[in-house]
Every structure is written in C-alpha cells, then in structure tokens.
N, C-alpha and C. Protein backbone atom coordinates (compact mmCIF):
# COMPACT_ATOMS: atom_id res chain seq x y z
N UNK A 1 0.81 -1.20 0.00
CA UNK A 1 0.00 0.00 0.00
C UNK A 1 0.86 1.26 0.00
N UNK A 2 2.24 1.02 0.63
CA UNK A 2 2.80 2.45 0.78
C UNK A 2 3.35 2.71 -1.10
N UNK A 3 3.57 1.69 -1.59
CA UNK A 3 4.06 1.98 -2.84
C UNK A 3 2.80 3.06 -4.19
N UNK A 4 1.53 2.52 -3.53
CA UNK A 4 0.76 2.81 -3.99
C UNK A 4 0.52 4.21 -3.95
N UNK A 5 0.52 4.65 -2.62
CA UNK A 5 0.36 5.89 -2.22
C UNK A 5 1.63 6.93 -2.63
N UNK A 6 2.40 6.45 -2.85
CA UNK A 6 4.00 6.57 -3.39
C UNK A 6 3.82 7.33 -5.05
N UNK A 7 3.30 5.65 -5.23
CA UNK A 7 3.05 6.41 -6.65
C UNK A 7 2.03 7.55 -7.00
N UNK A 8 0.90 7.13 -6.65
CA UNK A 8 0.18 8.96 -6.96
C UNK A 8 0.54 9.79 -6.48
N UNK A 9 1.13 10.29 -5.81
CA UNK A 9 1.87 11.11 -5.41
C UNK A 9 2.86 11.49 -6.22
N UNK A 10 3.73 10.55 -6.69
CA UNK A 10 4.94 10.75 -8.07
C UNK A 10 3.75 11.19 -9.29
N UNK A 11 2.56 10.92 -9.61
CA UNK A 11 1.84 11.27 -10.68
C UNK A 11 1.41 12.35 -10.58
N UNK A 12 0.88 13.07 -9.38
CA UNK A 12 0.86 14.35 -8.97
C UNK A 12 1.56 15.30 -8.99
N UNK A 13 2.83 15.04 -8.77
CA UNK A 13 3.73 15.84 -9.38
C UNK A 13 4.25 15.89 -10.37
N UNK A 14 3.98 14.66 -10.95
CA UNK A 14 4.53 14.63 -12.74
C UNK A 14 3.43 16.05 -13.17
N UNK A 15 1.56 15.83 -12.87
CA UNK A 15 1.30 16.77 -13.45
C UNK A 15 1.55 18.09 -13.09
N UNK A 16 1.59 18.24 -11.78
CA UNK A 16 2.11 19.79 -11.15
C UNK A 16 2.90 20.67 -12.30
N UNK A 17 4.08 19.26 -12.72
CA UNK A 17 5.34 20.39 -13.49
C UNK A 17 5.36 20.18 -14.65
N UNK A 18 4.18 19.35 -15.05
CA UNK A 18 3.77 19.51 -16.63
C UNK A 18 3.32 20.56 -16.52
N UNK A 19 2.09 21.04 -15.78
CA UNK A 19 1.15 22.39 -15.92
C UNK A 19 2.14 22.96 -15.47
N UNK A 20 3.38 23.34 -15.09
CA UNK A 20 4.35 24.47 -14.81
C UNK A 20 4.94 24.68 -15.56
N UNK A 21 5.32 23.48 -16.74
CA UNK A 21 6.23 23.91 -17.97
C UNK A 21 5.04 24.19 -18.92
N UNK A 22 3.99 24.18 -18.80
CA UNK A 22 3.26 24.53 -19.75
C UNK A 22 3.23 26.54 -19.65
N UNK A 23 2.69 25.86 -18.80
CA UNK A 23 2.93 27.73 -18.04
C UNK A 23 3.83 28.61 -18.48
N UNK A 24 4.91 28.29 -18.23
CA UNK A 24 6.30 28.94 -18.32
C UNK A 24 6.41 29.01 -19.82
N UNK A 25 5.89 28.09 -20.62
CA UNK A 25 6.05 27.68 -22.10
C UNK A 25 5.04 29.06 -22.89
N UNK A 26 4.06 29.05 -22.39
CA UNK A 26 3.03 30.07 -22.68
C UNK A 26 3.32 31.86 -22.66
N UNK A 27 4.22 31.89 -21.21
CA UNK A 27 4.54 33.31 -20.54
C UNK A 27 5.84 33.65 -22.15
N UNK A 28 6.28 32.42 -22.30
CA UNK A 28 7.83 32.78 -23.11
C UNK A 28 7.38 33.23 -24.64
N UNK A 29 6.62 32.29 -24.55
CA UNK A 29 5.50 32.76 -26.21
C UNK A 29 4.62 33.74 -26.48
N UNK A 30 3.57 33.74 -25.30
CA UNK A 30 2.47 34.14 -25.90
C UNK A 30 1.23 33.53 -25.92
N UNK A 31 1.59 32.40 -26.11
CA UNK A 31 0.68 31.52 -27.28
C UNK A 31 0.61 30.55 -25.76
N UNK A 32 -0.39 29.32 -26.28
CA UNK A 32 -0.62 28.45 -25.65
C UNK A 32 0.01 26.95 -26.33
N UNK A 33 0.17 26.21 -25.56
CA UNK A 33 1.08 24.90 -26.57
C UNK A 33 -0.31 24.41 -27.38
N UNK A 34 -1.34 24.59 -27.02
CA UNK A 34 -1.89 23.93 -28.44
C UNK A 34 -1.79 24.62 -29.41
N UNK A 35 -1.66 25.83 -29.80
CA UNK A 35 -1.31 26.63 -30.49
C UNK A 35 0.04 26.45 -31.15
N UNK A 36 0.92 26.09 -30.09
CA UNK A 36 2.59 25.66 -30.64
C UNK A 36 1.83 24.21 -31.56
N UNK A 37 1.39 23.52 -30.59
CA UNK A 37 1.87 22.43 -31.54
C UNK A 37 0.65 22.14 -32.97
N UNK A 38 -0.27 23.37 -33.33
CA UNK A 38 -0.86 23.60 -34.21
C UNK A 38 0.19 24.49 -35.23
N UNK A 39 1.15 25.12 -35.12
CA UNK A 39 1.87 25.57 -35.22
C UNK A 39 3.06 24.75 -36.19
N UNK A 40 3.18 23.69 -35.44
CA UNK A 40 4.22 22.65 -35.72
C UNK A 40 3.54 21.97 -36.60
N UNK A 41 2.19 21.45 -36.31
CA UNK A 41 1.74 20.72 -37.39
C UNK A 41 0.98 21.03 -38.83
N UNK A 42 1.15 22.88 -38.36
CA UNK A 42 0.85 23.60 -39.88
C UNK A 42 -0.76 23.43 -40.17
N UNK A 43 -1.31 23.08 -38.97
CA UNK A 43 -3.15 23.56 -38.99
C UNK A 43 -3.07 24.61 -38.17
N UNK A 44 -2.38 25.33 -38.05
CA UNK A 44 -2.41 26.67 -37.02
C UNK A 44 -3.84 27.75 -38.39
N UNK A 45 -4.35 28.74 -37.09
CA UNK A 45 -5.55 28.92 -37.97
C UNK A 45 -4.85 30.56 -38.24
N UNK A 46 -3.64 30.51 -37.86
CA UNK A 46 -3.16 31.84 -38.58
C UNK A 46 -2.04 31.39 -39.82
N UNK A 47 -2.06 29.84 -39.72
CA UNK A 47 -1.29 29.62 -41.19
C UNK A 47 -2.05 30.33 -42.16
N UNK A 48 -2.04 30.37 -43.67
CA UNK A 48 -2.64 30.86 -44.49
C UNK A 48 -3.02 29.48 -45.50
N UNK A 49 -2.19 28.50 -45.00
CA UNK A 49 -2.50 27.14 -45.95
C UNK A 49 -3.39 26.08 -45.18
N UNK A 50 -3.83 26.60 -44.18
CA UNK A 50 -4.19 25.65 -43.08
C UNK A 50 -5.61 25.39 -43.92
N UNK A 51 -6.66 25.16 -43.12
CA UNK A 51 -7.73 24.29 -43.16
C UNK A 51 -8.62 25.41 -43.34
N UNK A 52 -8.73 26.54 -42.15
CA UNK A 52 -9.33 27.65 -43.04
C UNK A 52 -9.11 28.31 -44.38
N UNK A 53 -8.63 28.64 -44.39
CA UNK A 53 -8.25 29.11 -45.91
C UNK A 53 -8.42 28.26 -46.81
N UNK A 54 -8.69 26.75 -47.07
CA UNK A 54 -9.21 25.84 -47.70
C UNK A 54 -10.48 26.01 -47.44
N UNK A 55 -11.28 26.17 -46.37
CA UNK A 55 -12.49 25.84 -46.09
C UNK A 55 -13.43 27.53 -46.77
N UNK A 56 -12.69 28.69 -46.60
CA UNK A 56 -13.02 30.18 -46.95
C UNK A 56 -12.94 29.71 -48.80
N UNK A 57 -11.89 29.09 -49.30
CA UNK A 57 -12.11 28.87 -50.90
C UNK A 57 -12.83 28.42 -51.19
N UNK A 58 -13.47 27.10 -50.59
CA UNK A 58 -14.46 26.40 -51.07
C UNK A 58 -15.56 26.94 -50.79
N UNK A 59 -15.91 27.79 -49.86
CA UNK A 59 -17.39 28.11 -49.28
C UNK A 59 -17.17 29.43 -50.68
N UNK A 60 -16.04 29.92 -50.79
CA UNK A 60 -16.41 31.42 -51.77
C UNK A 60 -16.83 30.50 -53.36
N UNK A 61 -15.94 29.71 -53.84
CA UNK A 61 -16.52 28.34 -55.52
C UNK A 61 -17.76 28.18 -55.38
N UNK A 62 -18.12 27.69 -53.95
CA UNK A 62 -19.69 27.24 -53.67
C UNK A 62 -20.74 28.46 -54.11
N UNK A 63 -20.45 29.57 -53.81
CA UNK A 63 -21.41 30.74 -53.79
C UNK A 63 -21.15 31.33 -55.51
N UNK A 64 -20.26 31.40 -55.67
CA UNK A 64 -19.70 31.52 -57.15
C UNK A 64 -20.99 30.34 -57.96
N UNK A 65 -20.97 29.13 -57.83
CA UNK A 65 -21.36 28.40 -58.85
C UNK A 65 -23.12 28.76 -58.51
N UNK A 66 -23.42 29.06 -57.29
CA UNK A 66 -24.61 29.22 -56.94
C UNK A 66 -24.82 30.18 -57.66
N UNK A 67 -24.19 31.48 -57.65
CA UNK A 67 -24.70 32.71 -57.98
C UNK A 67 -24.47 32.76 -59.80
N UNK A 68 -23.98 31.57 -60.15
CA UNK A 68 -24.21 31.51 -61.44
C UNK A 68 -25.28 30.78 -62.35
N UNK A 69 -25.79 30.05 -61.44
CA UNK A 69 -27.34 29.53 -61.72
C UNK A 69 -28.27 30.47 -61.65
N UNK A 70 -27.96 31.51 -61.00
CA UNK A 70 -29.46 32.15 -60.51
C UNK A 70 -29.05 33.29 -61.17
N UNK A 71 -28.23 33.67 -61.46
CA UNK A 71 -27.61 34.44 -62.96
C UNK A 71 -28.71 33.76 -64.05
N UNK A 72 -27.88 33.14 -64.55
CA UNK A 72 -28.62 31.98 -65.63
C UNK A 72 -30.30 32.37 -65.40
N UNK A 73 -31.02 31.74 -64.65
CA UNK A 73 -32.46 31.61 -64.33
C UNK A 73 -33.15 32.68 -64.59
N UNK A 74 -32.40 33.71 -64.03
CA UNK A 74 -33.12 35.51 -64.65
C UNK A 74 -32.66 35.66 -65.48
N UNK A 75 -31.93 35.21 -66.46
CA UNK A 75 -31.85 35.73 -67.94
C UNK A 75 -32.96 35.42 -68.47
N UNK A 76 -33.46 33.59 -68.36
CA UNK A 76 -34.91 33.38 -68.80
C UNK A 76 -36.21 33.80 -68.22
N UNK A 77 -35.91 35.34 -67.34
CA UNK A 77 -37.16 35.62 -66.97
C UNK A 77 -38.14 34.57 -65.70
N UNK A 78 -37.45 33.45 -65.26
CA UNK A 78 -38.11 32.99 -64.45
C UNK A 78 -37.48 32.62 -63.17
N UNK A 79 -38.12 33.79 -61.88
CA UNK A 79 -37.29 33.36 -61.22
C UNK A 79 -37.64 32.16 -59.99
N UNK A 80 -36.51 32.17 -59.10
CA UNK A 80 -36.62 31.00 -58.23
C UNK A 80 -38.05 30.52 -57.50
N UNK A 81 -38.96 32.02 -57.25
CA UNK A 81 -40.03 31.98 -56.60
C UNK A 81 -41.45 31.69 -57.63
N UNK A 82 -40.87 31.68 -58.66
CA UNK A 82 -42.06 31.21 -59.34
C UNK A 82 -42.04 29.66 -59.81
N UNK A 83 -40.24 28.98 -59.50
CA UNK A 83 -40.64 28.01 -59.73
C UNK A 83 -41.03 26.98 -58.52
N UNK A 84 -41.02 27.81 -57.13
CA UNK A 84 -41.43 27.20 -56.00
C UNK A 84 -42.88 27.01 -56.26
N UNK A 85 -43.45 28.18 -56.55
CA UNK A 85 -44.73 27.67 -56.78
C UNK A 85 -45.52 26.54 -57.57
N UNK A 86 -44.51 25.96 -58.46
CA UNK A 86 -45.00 24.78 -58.68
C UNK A 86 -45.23 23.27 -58.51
C-alpha cells in the first residue's frame, strides 16, 4: 500500500510540473502549446495554408457556382419563386 500511495503522489507531481512547464512555455511565447503544436503541425488557424483558408475557398466556388445559376435563371425571366410555386 505504501508503494501505492508513493506512486500517486509521483503522478501528482509529474502533473504539477507539466502544468508548470506549460505555463512557463506560454509566458515565453504568448501563445498556448496547443497553439505551438498547431503551429508545428501547420493547422495553425493563422497559417494561411491551413484548413481555413481551404475551407473560406471552397465556401467562396460554392457561392460563385450558386450565384451563377441564378444568374442563368433571370436571364430566362423565371425566377426561383415562381418556380417554387410549382
């Protein structure tokens, strides 16, 4: 039993001075380590190649191809609400 009590105690302080080097890691940066290690792995959302900036292109193509149908549709005079009504 004393080993037991031994050990959480050693795990308790493992996390103590994880959350202290995290800490200290943060004060030196700025930033927070998920941020570092978004950073490192290049999904950081201030990359410019990351996942937003993929996700902002596709949502702007999406509205593009939309707004070219409904282009189209009022050239023939008929628009979206008249063909709801049918």
């Amino acid at each position: 039993m004393g080993r037991e009590r031994e050990g959480r105690s050693h795990q308790e302080r493992e996390k103590e001075s994880k959350a202290l080097r995290e800490r200290e890691r943060e004060s030196e940066t700025g930033s927070s380590g998920v941020e570092q290690k978004e950073k490192q792995n290049g999904n950081s959302s201030l990359n410019d190649n990351g996942r937003g900036e993929r996700n902002r292109n596709k949502l702007k193509n999406q509205a593009t191809r939309i707004m070219a149908v409904v282009d189209r549709e009022s050239e023939h005079g008929e628009s979206m609400e008249q063909k709801m009504k049918w």
